[in-house]
PDB file of N, CA and C in Angstrom:
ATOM      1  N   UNK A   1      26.173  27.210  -1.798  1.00  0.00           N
ATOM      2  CA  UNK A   1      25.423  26.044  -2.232  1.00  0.00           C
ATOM      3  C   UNK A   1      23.944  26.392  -2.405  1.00  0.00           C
ATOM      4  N   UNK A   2      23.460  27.050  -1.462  1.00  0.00           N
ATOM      5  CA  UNK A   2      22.142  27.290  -1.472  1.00  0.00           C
ATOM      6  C   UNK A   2      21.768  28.659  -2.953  1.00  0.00           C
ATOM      7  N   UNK A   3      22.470  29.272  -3.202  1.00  0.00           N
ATOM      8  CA  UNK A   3      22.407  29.925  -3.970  1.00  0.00           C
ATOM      9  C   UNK A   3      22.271  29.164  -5.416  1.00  0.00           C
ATOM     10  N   UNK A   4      23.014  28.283  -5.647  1.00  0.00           N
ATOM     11  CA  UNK A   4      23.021  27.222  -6.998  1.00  0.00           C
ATOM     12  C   UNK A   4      22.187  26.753  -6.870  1.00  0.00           C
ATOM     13  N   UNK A   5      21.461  26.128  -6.112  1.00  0.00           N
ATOM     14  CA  UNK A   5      20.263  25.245  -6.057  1.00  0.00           C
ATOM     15  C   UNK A   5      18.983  26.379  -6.424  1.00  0.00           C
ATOM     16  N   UNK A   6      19.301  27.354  -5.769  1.00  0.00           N
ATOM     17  CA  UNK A   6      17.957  28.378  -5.697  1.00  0.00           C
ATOM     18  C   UNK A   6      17.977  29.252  -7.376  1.00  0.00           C
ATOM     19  N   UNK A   7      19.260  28.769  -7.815  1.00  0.00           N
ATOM     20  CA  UNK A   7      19.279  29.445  -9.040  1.00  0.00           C
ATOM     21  C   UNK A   7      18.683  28.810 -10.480  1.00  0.00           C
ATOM     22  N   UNK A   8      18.599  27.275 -10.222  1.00  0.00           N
ATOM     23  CA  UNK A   8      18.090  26.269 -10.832  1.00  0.00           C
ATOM     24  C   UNK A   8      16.420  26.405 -10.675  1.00  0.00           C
ATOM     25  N   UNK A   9      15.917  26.383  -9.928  1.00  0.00           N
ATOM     26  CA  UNK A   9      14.586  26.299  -9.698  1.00  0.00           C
ATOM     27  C   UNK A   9      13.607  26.810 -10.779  1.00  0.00           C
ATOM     28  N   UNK A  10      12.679  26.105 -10.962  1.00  0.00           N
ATOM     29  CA  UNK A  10      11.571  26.732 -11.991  1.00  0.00           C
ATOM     30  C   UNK A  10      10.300  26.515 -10.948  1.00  0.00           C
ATOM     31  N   UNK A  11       9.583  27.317 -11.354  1.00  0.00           N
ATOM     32  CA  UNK A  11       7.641  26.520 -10.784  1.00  0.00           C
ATOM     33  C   UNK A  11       6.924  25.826 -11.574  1.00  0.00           C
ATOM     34  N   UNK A  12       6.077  24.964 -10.473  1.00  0.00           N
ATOM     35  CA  UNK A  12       5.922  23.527 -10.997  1.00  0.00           C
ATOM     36  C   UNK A  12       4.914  23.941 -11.565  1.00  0.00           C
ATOM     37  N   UNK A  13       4.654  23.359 -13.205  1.00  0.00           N
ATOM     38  CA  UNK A  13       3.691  23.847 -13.614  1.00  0.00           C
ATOM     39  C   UNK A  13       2.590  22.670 -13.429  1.00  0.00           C
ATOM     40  N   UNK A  14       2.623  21.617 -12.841  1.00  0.00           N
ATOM     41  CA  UNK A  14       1.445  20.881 -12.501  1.00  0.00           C
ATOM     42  C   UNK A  14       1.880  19.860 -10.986  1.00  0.00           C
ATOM     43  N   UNK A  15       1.173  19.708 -10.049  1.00  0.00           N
ATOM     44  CA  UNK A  15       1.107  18.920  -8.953  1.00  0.00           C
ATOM     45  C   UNK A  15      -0.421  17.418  -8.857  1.00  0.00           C
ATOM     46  N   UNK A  16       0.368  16.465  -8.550  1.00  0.00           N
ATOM     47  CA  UNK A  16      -0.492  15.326  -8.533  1.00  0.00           C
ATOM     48  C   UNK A  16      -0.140  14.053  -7.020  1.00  0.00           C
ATOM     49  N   UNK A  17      -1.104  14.023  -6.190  1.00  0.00           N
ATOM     50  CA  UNK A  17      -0.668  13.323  -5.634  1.00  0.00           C
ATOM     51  C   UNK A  17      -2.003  11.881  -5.482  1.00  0.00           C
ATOM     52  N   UNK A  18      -0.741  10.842  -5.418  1.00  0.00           N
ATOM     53  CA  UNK A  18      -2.031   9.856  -5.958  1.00  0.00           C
ATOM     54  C   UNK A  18      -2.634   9.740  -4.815  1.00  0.00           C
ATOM     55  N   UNK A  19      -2.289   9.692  -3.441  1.00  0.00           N
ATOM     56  CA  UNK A  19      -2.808   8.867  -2.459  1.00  0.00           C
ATOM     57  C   UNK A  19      -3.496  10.200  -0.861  1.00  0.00           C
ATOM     58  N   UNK A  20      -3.630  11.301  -2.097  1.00  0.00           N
ATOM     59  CA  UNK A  20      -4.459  12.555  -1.189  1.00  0.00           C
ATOM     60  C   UNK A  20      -5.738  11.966  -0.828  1.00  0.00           C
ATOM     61  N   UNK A  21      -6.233  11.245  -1.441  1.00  0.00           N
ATOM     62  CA  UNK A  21      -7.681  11.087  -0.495  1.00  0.00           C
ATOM     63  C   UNK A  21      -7.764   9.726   0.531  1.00  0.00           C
ATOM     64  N   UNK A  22      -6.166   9.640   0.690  1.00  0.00           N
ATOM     65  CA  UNK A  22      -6.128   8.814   1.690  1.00  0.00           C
ATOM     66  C   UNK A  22      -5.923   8.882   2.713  1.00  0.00           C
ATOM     67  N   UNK A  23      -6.475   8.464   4.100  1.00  0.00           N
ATOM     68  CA  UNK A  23      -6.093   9.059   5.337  1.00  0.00           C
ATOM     69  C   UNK A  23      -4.675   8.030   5.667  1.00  0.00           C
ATOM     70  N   UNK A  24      -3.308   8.323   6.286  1.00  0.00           N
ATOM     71  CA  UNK A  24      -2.376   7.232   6.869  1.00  0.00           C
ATOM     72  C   UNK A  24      -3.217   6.142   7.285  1.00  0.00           C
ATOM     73  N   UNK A  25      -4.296   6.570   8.322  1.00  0.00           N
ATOM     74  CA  UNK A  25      -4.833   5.046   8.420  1.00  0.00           C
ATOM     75  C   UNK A  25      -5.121   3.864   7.723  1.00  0.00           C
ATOM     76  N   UNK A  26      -5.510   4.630   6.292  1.00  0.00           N
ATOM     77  CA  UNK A  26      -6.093   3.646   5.642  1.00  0.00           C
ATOM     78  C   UNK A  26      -4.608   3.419   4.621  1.00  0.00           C
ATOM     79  N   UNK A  27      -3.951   4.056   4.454  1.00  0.00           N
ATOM     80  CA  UNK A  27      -2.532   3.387   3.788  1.00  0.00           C
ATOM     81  C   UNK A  27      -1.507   2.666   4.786  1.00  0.00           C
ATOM     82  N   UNK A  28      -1.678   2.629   5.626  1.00  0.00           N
ATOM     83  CA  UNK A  28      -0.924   1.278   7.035  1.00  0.00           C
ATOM     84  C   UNK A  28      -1.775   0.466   6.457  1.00  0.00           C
ATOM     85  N   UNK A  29      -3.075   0.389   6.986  1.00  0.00           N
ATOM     86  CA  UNK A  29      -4.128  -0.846   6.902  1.00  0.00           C
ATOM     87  C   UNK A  29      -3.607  -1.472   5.240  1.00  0.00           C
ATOM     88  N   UNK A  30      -3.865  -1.048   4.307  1.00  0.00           N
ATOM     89  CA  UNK A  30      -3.198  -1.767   2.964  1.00  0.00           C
ATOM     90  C   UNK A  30      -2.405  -1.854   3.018  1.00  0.00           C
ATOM     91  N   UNK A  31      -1.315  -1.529   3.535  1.00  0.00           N
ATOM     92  CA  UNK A  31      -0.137  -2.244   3.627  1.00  0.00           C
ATOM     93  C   UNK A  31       0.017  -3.342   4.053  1.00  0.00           C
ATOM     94  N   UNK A  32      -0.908  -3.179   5.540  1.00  0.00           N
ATOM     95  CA  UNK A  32      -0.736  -4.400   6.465  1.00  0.00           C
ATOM     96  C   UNK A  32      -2.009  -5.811   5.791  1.00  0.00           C
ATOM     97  N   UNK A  33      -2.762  -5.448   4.594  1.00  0.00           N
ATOM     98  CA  UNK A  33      -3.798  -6.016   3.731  1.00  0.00           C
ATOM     99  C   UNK A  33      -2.356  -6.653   2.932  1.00  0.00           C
ATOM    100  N   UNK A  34      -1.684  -6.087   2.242  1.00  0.00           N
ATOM    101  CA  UNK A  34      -1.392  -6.641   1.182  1.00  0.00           C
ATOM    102  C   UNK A  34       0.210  -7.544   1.726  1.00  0.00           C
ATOM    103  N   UNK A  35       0.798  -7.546   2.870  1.00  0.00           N
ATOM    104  CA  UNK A  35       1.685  -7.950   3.455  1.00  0.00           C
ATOM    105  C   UNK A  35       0.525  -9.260   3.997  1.00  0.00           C
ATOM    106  N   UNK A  36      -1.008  -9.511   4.535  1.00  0.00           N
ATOM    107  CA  UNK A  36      -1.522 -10.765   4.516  1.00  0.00           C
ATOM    108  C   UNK A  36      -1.449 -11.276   2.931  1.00  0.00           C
ATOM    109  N   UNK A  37      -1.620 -10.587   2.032  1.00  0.00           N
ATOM    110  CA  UNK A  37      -2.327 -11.348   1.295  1.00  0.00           C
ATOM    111  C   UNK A  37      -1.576 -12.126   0.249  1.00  0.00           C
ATOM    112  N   UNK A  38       0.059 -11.311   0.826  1.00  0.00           N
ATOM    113  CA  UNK A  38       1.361 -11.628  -0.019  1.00  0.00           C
ATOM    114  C   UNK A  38       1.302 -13.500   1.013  1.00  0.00           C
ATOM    115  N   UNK A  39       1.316 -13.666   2.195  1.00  0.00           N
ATOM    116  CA  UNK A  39       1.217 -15.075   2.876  1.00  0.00           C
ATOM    117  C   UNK A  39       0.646 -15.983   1.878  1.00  0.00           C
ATOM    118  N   UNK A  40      -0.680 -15.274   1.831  1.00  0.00           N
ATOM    119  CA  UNK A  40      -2.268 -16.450   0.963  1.00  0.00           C
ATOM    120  C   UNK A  40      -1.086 -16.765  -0.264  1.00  0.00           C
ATOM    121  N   UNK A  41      -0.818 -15.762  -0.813  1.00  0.00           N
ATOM    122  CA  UNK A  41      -0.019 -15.962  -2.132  1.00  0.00           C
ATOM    123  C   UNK A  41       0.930 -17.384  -2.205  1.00  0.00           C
ATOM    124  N   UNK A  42       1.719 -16.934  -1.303  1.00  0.00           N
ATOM    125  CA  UNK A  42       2.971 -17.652  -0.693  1.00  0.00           C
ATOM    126  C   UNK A  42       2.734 -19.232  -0.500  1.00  0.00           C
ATOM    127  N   UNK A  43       1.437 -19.043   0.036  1.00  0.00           N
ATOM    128  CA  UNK A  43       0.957 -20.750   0.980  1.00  0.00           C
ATOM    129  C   UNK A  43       0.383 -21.374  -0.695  1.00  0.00           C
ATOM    130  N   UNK A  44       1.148 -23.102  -0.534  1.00  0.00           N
ATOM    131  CA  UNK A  44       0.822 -24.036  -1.403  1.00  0.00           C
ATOM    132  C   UNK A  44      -0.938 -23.898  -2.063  1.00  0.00           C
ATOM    133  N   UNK A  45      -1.817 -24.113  -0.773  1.00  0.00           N
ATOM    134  CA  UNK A  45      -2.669 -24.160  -1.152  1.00  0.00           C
ATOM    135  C   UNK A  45      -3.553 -22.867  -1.195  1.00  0.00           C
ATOM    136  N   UNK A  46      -3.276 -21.835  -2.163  1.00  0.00           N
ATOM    137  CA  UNK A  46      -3.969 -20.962  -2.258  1.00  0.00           C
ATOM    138  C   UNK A  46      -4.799 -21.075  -3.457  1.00  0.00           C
ATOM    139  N   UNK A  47      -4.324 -21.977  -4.149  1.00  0.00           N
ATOM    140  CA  UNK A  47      -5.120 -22.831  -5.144  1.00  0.00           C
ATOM    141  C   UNK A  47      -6.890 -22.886  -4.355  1.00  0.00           C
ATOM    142  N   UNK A  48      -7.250 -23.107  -3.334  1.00  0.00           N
ATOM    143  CA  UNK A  48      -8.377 -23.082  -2.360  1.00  0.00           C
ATOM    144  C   UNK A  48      -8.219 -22.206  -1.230  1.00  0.00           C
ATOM    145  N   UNK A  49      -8.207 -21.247  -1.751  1.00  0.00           N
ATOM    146  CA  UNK A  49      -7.775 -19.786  -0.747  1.00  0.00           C
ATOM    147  C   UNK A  49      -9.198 -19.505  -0.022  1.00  0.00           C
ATOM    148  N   UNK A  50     -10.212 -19.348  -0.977  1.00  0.00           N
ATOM    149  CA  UNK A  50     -11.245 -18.969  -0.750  1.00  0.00           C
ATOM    150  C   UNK A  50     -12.157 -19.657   0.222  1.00  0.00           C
ATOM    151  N   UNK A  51     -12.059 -21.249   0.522  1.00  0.00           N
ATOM    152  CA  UNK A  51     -12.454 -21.994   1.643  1.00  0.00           C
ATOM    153  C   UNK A  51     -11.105 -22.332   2.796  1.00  0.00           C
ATOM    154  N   UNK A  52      -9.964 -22.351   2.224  1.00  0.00           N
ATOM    155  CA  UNK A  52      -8.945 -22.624   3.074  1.00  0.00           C
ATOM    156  C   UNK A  52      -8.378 -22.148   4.061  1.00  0.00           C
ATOM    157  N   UNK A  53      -8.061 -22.391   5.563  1.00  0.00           N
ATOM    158  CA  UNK A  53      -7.385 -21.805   6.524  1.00  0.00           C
ATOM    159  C   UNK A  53      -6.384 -20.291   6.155  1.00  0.00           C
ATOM    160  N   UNK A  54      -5.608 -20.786   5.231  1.00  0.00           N
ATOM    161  CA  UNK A  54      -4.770 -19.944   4.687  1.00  0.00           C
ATOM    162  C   UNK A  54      -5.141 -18.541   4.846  1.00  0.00           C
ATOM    163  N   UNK A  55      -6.796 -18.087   4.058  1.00  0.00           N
ATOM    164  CA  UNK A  55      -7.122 -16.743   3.982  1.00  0.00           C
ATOM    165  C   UNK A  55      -7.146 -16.075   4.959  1.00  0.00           C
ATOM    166  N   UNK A  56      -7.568 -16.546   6.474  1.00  0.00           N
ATOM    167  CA  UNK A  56      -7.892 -16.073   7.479  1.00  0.00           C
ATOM    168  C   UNK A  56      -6.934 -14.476   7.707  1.00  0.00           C
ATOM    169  N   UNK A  57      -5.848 -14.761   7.614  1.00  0.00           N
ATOM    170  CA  UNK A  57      -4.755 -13.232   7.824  1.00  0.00           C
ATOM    171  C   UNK A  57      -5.230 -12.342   6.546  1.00  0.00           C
ATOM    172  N   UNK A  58      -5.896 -12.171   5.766  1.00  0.00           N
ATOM    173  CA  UNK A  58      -6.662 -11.921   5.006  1.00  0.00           C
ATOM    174  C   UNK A  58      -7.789 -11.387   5.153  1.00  0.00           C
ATOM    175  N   UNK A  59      -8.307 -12.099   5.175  1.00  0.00           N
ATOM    176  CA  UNK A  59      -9.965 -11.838   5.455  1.00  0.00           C
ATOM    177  C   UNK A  59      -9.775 -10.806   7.480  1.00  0.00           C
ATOM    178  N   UNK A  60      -8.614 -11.162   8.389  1.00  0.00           N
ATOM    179  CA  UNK A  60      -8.722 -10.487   9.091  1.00  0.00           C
ATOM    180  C   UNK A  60      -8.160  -8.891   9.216  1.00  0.00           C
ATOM    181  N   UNK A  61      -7.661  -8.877   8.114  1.00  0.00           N
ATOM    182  CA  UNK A  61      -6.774  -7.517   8.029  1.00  0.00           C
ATOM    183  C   UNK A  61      -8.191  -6.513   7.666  1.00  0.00           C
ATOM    184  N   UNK A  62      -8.611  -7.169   6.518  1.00  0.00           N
ATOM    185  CA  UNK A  62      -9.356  -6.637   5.850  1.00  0.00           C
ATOM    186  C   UNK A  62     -10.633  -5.959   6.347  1.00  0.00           C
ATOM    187  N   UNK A  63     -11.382  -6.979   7.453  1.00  0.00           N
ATOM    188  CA  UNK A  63     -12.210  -6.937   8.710  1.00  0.00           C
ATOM    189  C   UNK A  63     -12.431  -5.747   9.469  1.00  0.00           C
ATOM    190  N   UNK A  64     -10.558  -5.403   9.855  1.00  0.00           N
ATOM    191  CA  UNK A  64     -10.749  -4.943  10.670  1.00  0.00           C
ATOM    192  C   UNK A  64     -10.463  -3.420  10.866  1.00  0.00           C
TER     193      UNK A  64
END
């Protein structure tokens, strides 16, 4: 098996990764940003997101 696979192989003639200048920390934290901000979305009144209770999981992800 390993021989077929190893017989297929070419080298990659180009490498790209989108999220290299990101530390894990900061890709949890957007995750855990965009899992608040999917709520704001969710809640009736996001129509007034921007003064409304609603944002708070939002505005605290983001914070912190």
């Amino acid at each position: 098996m390993r021989g077929i696979l190893q017989d297929g192989q070419q080298k990659a003639t180009a490498y790209w990764n989108p999220v290299s200048s990101l530390t894990m920390s900061e890709i949890t934290k957007a995750e855990r940003i965009n899992t608040a901000f999917q709520e704001v979305l969710d809640d009736p009144a996001a129509e007034e997101a921007l003064q409304h209770p609603a944002l708070q999981p939002l505005l605290a992800q983001a914070a912190s």
